[in-house]
N, C-alpha and C. Protein backbone atom coordinates (compact mmCIF):
# COMPACT_ATOMS: atom_id res chain seq x y z
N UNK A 1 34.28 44.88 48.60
CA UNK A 1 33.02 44.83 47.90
C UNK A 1 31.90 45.00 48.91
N UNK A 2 30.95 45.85 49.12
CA UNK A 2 29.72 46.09 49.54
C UNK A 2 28.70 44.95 49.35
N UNK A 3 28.01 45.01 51.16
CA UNK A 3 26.82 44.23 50.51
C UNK A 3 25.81 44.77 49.63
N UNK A 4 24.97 43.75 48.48
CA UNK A 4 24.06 44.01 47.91
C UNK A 4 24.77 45.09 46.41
N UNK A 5 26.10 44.97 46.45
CA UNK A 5 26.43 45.47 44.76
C UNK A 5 26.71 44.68 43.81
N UNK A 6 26.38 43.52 44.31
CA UNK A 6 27.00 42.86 43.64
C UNK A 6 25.24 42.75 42.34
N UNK A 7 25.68 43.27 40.86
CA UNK A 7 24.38 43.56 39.98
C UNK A 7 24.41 41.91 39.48
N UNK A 8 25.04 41.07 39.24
CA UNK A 8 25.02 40.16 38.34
C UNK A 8 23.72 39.30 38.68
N UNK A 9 23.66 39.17 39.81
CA UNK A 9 22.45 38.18 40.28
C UNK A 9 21.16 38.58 40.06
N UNK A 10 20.97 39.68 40.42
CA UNK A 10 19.56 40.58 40.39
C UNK A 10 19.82 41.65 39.32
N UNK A 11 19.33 41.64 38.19
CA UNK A 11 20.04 42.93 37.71
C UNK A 11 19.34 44.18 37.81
N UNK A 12 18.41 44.27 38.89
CA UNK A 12 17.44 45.66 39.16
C UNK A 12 17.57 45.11 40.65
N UNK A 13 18.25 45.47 41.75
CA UNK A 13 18.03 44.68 43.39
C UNK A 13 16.85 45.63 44.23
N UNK A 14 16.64 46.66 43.61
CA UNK A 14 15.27 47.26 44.05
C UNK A 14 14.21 46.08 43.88
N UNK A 15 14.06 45.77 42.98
CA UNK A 15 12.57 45.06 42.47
C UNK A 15 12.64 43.56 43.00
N UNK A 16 11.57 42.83 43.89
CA UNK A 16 11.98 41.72 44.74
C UNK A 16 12.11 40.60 43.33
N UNK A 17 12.13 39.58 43.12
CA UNK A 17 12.52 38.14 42.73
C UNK A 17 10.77 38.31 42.04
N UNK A 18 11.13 37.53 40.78
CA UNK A 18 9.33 37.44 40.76
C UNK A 18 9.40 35.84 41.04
N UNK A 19 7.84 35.46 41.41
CA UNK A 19 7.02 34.18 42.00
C UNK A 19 6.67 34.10 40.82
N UNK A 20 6.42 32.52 41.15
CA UNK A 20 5.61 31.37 40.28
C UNK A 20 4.49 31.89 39.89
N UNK A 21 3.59 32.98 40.48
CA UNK A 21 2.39 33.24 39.91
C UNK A 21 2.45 34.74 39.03
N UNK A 22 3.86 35.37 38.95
CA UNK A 22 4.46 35.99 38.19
C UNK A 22 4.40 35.40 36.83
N UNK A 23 5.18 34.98 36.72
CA UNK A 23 5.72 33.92 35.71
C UNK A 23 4.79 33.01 34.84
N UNK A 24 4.11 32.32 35.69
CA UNK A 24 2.84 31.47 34.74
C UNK A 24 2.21 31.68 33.80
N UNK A 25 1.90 33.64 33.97
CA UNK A 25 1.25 33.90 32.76
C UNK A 25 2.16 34.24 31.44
N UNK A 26 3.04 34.05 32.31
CA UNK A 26 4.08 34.42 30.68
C UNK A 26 4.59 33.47 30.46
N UNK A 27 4.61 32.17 30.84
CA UNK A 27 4.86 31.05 30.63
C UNK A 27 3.75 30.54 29.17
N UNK A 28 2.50 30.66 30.28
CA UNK A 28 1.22 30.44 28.97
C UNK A 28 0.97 31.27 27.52
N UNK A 29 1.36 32.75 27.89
CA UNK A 29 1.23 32.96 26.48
C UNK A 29 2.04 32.91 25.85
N UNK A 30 3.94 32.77 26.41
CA UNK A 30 5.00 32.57 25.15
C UNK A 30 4.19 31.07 24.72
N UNK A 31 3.92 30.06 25.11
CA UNK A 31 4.11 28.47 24.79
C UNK A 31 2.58 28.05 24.76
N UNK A 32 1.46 29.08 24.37
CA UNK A 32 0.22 28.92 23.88
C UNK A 32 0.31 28.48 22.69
N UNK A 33 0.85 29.31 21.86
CA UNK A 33 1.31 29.31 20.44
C UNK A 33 1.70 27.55 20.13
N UNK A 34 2.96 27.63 20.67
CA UNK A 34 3.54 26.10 20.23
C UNK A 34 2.83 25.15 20.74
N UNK A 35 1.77 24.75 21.99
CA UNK A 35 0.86 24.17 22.65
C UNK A 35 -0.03 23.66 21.54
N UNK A 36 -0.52 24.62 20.87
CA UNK A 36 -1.50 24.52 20.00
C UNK A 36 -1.65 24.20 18.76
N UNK A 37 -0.22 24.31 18.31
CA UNK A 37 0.49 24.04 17.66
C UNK A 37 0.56 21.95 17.13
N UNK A 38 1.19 22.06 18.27
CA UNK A 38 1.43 20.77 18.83
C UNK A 38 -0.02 19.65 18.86
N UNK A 39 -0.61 20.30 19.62
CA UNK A 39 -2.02 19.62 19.29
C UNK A 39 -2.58 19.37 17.68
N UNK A 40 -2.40 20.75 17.18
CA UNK A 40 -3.03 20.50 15.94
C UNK A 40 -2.06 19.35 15.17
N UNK A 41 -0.71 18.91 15.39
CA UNK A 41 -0.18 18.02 14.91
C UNK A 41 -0.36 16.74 15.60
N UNK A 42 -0.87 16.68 16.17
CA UNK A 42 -1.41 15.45 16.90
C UNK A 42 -2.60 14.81 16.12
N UNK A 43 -3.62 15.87 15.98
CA UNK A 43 -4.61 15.93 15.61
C UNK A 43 -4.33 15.30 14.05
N UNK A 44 -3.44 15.93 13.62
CA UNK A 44 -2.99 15.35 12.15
C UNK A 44 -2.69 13.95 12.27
N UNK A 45 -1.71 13.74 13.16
CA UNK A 45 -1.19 12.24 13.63
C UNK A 45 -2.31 11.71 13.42
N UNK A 46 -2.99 11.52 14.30
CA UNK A 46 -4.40 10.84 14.54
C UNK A 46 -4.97 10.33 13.23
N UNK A 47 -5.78 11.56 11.86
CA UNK A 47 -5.95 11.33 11.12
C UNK A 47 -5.00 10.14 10.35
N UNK A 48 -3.69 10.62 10.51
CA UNK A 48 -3.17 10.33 9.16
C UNK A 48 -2.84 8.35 9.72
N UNK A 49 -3.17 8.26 11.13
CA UNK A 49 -3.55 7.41 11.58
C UNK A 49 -4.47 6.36 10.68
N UNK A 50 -5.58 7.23 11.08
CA UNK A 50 -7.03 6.63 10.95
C UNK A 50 -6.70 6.34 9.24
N UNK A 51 -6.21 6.63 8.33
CA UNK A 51 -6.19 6.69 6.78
C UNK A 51 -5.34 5.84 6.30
N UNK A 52 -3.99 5.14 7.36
CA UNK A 52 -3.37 4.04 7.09
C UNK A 52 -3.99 2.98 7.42
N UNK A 53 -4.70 2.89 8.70
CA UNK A 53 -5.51 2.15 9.50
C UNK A 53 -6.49 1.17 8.02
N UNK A 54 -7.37 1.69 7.78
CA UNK A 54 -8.01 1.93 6.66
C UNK A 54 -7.62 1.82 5.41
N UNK A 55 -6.50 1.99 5.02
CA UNK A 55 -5.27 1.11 3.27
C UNK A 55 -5.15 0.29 3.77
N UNK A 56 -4.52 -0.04 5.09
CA UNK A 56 -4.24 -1.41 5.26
C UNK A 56 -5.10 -2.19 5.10
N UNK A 57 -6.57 -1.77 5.46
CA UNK A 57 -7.61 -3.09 5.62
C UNK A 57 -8.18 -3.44 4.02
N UNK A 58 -8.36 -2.33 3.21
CA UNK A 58 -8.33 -2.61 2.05
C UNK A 58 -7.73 -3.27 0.86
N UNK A 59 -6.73 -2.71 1.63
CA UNK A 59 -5.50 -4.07 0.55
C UNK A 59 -5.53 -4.84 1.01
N UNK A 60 -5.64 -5.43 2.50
CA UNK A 60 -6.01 -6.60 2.61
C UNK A 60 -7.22 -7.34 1.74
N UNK A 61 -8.03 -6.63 1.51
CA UNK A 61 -9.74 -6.99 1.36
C UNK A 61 -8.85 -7.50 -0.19
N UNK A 62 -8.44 -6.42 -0.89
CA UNK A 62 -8.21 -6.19 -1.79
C UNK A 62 -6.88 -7.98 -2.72
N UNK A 63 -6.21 -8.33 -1.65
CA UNK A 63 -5.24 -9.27 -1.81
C UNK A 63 -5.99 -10.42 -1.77
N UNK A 64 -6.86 -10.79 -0.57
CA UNK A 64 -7.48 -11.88 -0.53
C UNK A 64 -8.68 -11.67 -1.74
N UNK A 65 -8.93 -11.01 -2.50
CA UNK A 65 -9.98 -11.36 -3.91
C UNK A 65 -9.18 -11.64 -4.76
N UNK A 66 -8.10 -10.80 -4.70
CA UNK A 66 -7.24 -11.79 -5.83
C UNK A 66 -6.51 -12.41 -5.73
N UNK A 67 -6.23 -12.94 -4.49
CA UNK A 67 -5.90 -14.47 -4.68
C UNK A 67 -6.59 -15.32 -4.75
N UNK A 68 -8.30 -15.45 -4.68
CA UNK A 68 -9.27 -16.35 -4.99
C UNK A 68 -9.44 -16.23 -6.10
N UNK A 69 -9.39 -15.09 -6.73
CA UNK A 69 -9.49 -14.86 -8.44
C UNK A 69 -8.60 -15.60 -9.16
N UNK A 70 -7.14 -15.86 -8.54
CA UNK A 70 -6.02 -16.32 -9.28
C UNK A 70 -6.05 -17.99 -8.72
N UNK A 71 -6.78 -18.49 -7.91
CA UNK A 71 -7.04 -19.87 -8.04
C UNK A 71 -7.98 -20.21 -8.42
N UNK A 72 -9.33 -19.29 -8.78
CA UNK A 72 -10.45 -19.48 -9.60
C UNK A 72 -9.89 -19.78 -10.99
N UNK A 73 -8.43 -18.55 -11.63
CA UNK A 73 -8.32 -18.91 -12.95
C UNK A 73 -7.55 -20.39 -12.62
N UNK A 74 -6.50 -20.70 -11.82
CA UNK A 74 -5.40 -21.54 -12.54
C UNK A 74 -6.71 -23.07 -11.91
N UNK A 75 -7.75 -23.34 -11.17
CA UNK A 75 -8.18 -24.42 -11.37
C UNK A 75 -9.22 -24.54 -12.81
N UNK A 76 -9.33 -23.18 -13.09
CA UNK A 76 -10.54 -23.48 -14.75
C UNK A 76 -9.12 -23.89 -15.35
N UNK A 77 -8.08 -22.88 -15.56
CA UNK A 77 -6.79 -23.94 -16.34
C UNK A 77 -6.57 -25.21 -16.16
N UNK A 78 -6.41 -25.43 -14.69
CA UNK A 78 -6.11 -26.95 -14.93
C UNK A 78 -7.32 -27.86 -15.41
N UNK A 79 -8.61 -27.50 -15.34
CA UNK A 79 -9.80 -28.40 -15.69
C UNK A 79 -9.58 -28.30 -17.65
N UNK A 80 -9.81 -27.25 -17.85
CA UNK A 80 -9.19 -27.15 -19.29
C UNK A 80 -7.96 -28.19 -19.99
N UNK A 81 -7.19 -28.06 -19.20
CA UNK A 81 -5.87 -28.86 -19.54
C UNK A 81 -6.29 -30.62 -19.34
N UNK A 82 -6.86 -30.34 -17.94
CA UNK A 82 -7.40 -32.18 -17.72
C UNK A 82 -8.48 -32.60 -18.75
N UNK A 83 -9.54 -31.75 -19.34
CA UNK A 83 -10.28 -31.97 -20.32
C UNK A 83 -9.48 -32.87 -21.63
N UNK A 84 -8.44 -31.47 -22.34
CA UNK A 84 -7.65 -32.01 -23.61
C UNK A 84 -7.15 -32.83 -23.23
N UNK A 85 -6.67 -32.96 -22.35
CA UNK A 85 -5.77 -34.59 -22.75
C UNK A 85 -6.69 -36.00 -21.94
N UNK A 86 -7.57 -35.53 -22.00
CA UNK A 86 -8.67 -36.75 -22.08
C UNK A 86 -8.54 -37.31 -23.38
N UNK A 87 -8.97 -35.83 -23.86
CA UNK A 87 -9.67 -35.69 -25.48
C UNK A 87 -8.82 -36.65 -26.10
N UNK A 88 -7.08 -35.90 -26.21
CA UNK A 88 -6.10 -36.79 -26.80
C UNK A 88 -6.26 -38.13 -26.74
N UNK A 89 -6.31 -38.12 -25.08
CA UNK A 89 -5.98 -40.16 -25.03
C UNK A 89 -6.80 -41.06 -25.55
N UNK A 90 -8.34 -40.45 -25.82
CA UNK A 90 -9.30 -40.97 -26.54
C UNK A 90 -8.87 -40.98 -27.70
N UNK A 91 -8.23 -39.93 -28.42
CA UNK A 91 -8.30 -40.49 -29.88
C UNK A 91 -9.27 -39.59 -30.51
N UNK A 92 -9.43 -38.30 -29.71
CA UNK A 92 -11.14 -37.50 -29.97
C UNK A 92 -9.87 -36.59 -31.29
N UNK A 93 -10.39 -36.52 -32.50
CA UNK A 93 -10.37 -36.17 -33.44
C UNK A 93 -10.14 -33.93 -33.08
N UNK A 94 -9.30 -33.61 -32.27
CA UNK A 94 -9.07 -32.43 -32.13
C UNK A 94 -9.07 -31.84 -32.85
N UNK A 95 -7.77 -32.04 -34.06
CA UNK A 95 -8.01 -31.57 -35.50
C UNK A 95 -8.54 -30.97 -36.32
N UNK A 96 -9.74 -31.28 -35.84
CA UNK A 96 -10.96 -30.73 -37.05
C UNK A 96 -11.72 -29.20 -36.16
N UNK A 97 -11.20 -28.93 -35.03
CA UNK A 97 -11.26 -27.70 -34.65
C UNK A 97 -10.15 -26.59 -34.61
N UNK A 98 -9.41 -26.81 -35.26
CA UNK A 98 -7.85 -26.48 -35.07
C UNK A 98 -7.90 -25.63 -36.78
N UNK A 99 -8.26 -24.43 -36.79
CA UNK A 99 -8.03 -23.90 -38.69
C UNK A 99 -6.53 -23.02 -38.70
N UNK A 100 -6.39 -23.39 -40.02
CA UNK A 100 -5.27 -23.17 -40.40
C UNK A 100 -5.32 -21.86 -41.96
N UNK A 101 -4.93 -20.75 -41.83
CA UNK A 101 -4.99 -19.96 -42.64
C UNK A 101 -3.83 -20.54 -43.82
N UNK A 102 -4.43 -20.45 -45.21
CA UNK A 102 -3.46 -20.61 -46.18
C UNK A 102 -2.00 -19.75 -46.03
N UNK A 103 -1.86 -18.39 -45.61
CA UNK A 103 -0.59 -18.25 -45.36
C UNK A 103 0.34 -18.54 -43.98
N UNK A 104 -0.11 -19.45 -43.67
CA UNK A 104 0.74 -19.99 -42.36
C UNK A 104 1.20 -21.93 -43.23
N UNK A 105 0.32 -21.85 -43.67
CA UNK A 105 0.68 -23.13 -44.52
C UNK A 105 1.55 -23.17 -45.85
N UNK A 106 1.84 -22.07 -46.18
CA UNK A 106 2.97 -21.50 -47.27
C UNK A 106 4.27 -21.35 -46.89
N UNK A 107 3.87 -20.82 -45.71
CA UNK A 107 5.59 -19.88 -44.82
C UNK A 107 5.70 -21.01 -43.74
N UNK A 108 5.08 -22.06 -43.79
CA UNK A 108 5.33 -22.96 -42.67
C UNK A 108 5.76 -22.70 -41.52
N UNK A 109 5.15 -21.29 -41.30
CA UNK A 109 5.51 -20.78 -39.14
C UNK A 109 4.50 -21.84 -38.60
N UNK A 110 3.43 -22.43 -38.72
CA UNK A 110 2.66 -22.80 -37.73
C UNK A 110 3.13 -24.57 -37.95
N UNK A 111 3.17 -25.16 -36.87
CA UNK A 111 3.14 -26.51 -36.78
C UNK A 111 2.34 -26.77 -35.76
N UNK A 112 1.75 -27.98 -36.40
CA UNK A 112 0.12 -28.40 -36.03
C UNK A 112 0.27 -29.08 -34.28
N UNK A 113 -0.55 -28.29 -33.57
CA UNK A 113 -0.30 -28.23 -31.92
C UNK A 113 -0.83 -29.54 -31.52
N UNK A 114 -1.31 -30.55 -32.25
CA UNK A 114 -2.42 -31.83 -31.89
C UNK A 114 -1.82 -32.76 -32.99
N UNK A 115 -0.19 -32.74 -33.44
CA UNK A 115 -0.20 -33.90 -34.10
C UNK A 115 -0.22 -33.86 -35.59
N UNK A 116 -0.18 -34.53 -36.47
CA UNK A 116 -0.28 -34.22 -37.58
C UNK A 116 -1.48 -33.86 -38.35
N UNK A 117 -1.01 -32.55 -39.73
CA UNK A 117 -2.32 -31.66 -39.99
C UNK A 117 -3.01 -32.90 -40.62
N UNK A 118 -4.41 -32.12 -41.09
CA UNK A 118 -5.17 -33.59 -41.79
C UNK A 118 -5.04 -32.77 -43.29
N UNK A 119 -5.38 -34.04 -43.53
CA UNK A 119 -5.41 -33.74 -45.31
C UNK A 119 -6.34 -32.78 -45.66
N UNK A 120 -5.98 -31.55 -46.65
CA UNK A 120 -6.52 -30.84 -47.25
C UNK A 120 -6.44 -30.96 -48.52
């Protein structure tokens, strides 16, 4: 075998080796494309960042009103509830706010929620 036939290494051995400053520019414009690429998905990242960032704080905002809303209702409930059975233990005549439609008093579905009905 001769020196310098060997083609596999060089496959043109006329033409020297290309350099790093060969190369760079064809480095940059194959991988401009995907570079930029890349950024612009970053750029998305970022956003889609900034837009969870931002649900999160809202549903927060959003959880803590209604959970003050939902102990605003259940303490008017319990004041409600502590009211009537004041009422009861007094003896306060409930009854007479309590109406009763003639056909619930026929078909006997309703039974009187305060005790026995009063005379009609």
């Amino acid at each position: 075998m001769e020196p310098g036939s060997d083609n596999r290494i060089h496959p043109n051995p006329s033409s020297p080796p290309e350099t790093d400053a060969d190369v760079a520019p064809l480095i940059q414009k194959v991988g401009a494309p995907s570079i930029a690429q890349i950024e612009k998905l970053i750029g998305e990242l970022h956003e889609a960042r900034n837009l969870l960032e931002a649900e999160g704080e809202r549903i927060q905002r959003e959880t803590a009103r209604y959970i003050k809303f939902a102990q605003l209702a259940s303490a008017s409930v319990e004041t409600i509830s502590n009211i009537l059975s004041g009422w009861r233990q007094a003896g306060h005549p409930l009854q007479k706010f309590v109406t009763r439609s003639p056909a619930d008093d026929s078909a006997g579905r309703m039974d009187h929620p305060f005790g026995s009905a009063p005379d009609m």
